[in-house]
C-alpha atoms as a PDB file:
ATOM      1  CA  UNK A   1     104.408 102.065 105.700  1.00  0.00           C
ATOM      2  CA  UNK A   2     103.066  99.046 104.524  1.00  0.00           C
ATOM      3  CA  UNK A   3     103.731  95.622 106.303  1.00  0.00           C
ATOM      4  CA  UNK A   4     105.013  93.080 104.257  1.00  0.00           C
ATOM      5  CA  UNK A   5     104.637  88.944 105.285  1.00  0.00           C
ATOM      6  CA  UNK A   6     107.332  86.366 103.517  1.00  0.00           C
ATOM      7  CA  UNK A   7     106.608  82.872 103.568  1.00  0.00           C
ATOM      8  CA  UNK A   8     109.129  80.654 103.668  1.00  0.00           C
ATOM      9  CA  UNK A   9     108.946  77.148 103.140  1.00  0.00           C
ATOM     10  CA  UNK A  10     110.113  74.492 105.189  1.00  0.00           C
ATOM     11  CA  UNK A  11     110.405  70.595 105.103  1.00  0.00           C
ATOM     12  CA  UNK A  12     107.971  69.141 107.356  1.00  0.00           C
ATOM     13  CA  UNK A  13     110.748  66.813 108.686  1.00  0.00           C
ATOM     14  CA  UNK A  14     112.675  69.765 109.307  1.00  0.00           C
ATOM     15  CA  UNK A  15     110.345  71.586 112.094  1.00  0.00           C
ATOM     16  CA  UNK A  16     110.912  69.802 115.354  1.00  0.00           C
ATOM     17  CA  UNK A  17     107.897  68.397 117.400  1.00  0.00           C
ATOM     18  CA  UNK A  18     106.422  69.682 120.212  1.00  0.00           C
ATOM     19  CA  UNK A  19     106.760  68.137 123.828  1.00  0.00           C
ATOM     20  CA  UNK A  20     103.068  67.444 123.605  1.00  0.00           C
ATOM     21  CA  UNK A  21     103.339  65.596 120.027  1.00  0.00           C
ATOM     22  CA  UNK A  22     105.954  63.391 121.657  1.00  0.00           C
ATOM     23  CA  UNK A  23     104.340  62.322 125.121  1.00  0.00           C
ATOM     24  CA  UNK A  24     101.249  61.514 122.447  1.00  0.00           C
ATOM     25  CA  UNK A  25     103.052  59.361 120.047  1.00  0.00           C
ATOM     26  CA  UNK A  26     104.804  57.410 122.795  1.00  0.00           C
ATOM     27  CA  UNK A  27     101.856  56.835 125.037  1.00  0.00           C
ATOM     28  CA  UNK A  28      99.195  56.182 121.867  1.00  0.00           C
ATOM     29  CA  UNK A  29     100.707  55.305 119.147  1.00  0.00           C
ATOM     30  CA  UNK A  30     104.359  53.741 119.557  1.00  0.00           C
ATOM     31  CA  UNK A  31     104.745  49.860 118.863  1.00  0.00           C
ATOM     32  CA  UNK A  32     105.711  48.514 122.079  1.00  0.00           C
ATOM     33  CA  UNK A  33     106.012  45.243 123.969  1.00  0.00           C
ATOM     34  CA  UNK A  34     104.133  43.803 126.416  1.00  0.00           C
ATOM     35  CA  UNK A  35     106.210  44.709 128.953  1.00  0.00           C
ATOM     36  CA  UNK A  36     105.988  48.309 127.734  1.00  0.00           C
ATOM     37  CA  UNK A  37     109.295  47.955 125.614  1.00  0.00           C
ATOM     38  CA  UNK A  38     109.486  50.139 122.771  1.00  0.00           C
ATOM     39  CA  UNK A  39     109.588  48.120 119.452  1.00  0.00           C
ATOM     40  CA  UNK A  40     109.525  51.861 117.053  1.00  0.00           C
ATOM     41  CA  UNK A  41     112.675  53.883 118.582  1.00  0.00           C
ATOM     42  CA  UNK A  42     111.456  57.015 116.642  1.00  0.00           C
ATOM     43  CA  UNK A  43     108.955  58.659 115.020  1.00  0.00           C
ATOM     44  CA  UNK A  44     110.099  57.609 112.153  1.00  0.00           C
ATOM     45  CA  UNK A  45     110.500  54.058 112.499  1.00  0.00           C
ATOM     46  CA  UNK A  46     106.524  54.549 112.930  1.00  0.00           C
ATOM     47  CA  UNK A  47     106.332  55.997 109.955  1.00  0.00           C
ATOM     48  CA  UNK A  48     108.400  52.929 108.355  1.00  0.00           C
ATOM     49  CA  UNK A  49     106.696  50.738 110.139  1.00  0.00           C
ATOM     50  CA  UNK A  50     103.209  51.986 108.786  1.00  0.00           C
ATOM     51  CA  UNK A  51     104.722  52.268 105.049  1.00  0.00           C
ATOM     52  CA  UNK A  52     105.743  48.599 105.516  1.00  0.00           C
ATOM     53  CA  UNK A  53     102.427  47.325 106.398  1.00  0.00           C
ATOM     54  CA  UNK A  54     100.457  49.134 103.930  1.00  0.00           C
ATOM     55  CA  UNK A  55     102.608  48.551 100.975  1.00  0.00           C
ATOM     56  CA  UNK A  56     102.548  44.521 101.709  1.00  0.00           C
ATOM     57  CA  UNK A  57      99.127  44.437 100.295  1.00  0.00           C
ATOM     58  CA  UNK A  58     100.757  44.852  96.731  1.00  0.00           C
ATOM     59  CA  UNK A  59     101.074  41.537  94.715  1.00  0.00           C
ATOM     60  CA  UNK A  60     104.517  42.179  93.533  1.00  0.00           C
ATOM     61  CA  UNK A  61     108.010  42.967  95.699  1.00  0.00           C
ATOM     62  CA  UNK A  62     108.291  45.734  93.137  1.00  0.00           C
ATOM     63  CA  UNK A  63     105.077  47.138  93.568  1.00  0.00           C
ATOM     64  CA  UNK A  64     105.689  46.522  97.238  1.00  0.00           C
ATOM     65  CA  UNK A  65     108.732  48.731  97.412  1.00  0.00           C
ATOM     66  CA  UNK A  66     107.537  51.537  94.720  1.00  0.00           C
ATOM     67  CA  UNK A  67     104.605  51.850  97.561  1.00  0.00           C
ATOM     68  CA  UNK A  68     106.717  52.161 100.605  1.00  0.00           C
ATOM     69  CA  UNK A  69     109.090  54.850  99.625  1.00  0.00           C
ATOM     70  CA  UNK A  70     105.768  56.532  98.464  1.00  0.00           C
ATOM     71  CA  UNK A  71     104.066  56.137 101.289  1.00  0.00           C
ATOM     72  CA  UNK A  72     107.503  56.667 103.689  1.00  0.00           C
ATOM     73  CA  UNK A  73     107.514  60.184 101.575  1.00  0.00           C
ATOM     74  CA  UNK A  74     104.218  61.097 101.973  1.00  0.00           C
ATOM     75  CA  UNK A  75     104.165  60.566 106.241  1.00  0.00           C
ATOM     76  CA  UNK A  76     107.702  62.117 106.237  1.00  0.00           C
ATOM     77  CA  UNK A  77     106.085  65.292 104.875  1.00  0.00           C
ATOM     78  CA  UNK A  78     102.934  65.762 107.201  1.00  0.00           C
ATOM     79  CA  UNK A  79     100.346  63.238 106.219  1.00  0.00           C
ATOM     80  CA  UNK A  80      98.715  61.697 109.202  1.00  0.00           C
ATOM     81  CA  UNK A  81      96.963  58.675 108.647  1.00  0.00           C
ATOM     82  CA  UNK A  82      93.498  57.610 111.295  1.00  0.00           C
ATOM     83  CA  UNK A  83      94.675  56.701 114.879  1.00  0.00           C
ATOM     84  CA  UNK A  84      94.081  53.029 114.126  1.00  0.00           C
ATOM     85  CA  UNK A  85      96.246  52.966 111.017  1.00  0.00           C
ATOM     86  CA  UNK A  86      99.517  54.914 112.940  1.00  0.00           C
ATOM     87  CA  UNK A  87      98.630  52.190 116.368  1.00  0.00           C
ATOM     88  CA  UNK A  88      98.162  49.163 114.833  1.00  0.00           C
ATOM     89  CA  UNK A  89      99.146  48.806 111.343  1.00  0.00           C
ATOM     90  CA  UNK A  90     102.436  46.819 110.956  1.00  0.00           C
ATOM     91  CA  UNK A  91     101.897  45.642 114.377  1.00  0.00           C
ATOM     92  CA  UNK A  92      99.984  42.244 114.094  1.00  0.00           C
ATOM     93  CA  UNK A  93     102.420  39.966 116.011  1.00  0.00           C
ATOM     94  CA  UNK A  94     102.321  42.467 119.177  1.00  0.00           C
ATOM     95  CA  UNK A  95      98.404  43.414 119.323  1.00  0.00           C
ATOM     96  CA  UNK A  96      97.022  40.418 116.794  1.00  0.00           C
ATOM     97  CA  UNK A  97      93.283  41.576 117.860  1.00  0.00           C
ATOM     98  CA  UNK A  98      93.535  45.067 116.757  1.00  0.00           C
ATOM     99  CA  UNK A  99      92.175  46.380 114.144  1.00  0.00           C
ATOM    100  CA  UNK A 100      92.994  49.460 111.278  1.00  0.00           C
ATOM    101  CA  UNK A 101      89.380  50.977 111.232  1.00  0.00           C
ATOM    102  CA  UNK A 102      88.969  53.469 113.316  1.00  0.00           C
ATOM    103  CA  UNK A 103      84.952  53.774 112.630  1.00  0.00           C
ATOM    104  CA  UNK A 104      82.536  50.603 112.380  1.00  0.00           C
ATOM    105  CA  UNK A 105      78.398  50.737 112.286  1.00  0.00           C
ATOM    106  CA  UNK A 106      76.238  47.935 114.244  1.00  0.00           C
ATOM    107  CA  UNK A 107      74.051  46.111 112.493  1.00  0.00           C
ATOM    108  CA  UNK A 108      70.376  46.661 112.979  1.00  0.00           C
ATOM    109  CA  UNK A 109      69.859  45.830 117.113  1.00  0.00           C
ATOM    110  CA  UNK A 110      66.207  44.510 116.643  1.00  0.00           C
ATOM    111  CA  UNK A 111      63.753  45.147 119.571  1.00  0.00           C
ATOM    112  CA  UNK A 112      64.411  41.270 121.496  1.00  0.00           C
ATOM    113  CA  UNK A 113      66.307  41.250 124.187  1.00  0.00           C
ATOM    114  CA  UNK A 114      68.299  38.326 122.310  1.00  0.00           C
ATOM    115  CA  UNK A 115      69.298  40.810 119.856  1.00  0.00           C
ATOM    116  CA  UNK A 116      70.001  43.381 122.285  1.00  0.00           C
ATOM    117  CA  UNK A 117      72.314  41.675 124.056  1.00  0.00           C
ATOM    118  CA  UNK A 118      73.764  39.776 120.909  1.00  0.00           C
ATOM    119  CA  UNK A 119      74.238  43.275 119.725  1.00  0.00           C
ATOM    120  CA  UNK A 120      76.708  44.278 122.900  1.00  0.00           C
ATOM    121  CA  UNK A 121      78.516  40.823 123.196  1.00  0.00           C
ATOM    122  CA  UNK A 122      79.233  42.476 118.932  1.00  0.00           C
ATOM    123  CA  UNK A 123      79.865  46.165 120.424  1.00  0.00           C
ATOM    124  CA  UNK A 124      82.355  44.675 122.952  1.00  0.00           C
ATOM    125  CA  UNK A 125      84.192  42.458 120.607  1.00  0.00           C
ATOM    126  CA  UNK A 126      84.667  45.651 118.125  1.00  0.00           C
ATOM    127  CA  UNK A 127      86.026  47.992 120.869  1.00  0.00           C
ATOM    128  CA  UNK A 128      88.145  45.399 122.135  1.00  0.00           C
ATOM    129  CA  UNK A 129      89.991  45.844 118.651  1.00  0.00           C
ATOM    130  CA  UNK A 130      90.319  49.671 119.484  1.00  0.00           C
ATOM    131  CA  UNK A 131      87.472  50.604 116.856  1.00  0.00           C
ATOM    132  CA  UNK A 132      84.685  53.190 117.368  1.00  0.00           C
ATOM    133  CA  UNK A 133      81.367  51.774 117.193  1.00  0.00           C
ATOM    134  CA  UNK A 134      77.718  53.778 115.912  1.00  0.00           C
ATOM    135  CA  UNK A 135      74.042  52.405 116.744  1.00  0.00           C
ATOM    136  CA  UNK A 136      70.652  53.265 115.839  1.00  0.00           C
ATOM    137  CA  UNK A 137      68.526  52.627 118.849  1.00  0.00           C
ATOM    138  CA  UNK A 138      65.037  53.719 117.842  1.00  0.00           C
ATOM    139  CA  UNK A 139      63.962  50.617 116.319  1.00  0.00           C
ATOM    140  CA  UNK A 140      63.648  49.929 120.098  1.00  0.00           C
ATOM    141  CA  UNK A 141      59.809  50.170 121.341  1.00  0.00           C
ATOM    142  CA  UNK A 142      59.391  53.074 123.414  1.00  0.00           C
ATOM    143  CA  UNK A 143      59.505  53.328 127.152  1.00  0.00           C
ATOM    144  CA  UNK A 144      56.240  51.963 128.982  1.00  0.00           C
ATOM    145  CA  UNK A 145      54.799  50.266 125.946  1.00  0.00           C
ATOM    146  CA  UNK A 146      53.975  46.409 126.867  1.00  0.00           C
ATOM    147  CA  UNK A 147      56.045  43.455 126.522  1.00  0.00           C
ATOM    148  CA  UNK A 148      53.802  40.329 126.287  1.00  0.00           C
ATOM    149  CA  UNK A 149      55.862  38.058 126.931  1.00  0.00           C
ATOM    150  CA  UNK A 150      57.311  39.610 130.150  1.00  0.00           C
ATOM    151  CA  UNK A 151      53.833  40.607 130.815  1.00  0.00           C
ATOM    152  CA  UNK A 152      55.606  43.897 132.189  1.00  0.00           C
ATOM    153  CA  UNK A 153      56.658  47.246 130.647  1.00  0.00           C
ATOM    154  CA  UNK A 154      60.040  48.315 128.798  1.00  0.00           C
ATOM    155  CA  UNK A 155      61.788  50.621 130.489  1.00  0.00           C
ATOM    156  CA  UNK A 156      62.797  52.081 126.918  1.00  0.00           C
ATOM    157  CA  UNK A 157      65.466  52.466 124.324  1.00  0.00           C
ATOM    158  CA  UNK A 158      67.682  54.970 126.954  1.00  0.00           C
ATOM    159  CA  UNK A 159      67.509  52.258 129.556  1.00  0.00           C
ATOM    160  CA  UNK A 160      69.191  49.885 126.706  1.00  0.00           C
ATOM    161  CA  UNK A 161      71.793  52.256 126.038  1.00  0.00           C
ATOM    162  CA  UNK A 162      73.109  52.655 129.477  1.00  0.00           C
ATOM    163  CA  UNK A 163      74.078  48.648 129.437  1.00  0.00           C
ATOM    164  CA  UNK A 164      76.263  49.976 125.975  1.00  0.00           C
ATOM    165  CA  UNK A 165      77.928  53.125 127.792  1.00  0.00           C
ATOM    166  CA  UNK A 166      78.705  50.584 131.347  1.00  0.00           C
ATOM    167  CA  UNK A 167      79.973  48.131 128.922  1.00  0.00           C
ATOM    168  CA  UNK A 168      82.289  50.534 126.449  1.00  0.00           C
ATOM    169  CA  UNK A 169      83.706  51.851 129.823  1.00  0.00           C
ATOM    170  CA  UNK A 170      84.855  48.577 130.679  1.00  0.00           C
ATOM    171  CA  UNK A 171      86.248  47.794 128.008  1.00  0.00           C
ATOM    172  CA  UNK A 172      88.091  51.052 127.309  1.00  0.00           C
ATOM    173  CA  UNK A 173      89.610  50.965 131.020  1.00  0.00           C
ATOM    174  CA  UNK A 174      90.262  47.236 130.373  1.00  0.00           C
ATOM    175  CA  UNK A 175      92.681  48.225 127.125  1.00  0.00           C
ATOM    176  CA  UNK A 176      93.936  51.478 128.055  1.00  0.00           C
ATOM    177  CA  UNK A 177      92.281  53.898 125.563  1.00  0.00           C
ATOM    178  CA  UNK A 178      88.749  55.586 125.666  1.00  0.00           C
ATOM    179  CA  UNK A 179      85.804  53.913 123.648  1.00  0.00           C
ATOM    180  CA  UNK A 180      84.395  55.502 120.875  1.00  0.00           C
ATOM    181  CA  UNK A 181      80.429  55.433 120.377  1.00  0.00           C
ATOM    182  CA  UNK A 182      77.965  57.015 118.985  1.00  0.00           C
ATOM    183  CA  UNK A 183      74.053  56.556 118.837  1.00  0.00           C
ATOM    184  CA  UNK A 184      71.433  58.115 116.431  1.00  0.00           C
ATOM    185  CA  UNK A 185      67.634  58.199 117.043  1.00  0.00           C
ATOM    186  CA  UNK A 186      64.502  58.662 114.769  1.00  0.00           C
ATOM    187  CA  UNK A 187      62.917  62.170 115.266  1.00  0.00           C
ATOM    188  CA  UNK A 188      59.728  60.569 114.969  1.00  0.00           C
ATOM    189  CA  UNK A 189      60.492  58.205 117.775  1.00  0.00           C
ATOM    190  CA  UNK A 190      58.457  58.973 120.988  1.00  0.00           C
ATOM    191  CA  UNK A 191      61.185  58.915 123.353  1.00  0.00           C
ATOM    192  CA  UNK A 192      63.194  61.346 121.112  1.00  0.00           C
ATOM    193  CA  UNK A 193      63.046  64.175 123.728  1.00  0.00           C
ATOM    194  CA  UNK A 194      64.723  61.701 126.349  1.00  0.00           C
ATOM    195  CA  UNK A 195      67.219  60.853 124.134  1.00  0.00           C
ATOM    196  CA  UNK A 196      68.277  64.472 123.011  1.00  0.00           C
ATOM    197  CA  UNK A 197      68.094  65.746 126.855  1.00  0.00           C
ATOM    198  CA  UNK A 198      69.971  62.509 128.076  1.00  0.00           C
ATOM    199  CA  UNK A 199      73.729  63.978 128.335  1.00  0.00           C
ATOM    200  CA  UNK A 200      72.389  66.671 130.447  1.00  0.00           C
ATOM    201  CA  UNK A 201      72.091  64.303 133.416  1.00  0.00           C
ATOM    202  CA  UNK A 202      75.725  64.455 135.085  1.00  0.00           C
ATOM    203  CA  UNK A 203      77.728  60.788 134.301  1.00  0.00           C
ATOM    204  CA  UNK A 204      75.028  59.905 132.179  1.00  0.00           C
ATOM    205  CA  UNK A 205      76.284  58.237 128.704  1.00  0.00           C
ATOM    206  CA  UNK A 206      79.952  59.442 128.477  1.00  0.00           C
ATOM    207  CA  UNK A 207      81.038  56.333 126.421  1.00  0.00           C
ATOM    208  CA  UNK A 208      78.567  58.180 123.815  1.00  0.00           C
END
C-alpha cells in the first residue's frame, strides 16, 4: 500500500496564530501608549499601520494608495517585514527616536581614547533607537603595547569592548528590549586568540 500526502492550500489569514505569536506581537511589536495603551487593536491594524507608513513615501495619493493595498496584501498573506519595520514604522508620534533599521555599522573607532569614547557616546545613541550596532575593534593597538602619552600600557582592544557590552546593557534595560552587537577582529591581530576565547569566560560580553 502506498501512502499518499495531499496538500491543501490555505490562506495565510485563514490559519489562526499561536498563543506564543500573540504574547510576541503584543509585548514587541504592538503600537502602544505611554501608559501601555494599545494604539493597534489587532494584528492587523499592525499590518495597516505598517502599509500606511511605507506607502507615504510615494509622491502621489495614487501611488500612495496603489502601494498600501499592495503592501496590506502582501503582510496579510505571510510576509514579515525586520523587527524594526513591524515596531516602529507608522509610529513616529509615539516613539519619535526610533528608528526602521534593524542593522547599522560604526564607523572606523580609531585607536585614541577620544575616538573610543566618541565611538560609544555613537553606539549608545544608535541602540537607543532600537538598532543593532557592528564594530571592528582591531584597529585598536594590542594589549601591553605602550601609550606615550599615558606613559603606561593599554590594557587592549578586549578591555575596550567591555565599556561597549556595560554600556549596550544599559541601554537595552533602560528601553525594554535586548541590544544587538556585534564585533569583528583581524586574524592577523595579536590579541586575536583573546578575542575568539573571550565568550568562554561566564558574563563576559553578552551584549555581543
Amino acid at each position: 500500500m502506498t501512502a499518499q500526502l495531499h496538500v491543501i492550500a490555505h490562506n495565510v489569514t485563514e490559519i489562526p496564530f499561536q498563543d506564543a505569536s500573540m504574547d510576541i506581537w503584543d509585548t514587541k511589536y504592538r503600537l502602544k501608549t505611554k501608559d501601555g495603551v494599545a494604539i493597534d487593536g489587532s494584528i492587523d491594524e499592525t499590518y495597516q499601520r505598517i502599509a500606511k507608513a511605507l506607502a507615504e513615501v510615494e509622491k502621489t495619493k495614487a501611488k500612495q494608495e496603489q502601494y498600501y493595498k499592495e503592501f496590506l496584501w502582501a503582510l496579510r498573506q505571510g510576509v514579515i517585514p525586520a523587527g524594526r519595520i513591524v515596531s516602529n514604522a507608522g509610529a513616529l508620534a509615539h516613539k519619535p527616536s526610533t528608528s526602521t533599521i534593524n542593522c547599522t555599522v560604526s564607523g572606523t573607532i580609531e585607536d585614541s581614547m577620544d575616538d573610543i569614547l566618541h565611538k560609544v557616546h555613537e553606539a549608545g545613541l544608535t541602540l537607543k533607537a532600537g538598532c543593532g550596532i557592528g564594530y571592528e575593534f582591531s584597529t585598536l593597538r594590542p594589549k601591553d603595547a605602550y601609550v606615550s602619552g599615558a606613559g603606561a600600557y593599554t590594557s587592549g582592544p578586549l578591555s575596550f569592548m567591555d565599556i561597549y557590552d556595560k554600556m549596550c546593557f544599559t541601554v537595552s534595560s533602560a528601553g525594554g528590549r535586548r541590544g544587538a552587537q556585534m564585533a569583528t577582529f583581524d586574524i592577523a591581530h595579536p590579541d586575536v586568540v583573546e578575542f575568539i576565547r573571550a565568550k568562554r569566560e561566564d558574563g563576559r560580553l553578552r551584549q555581543f
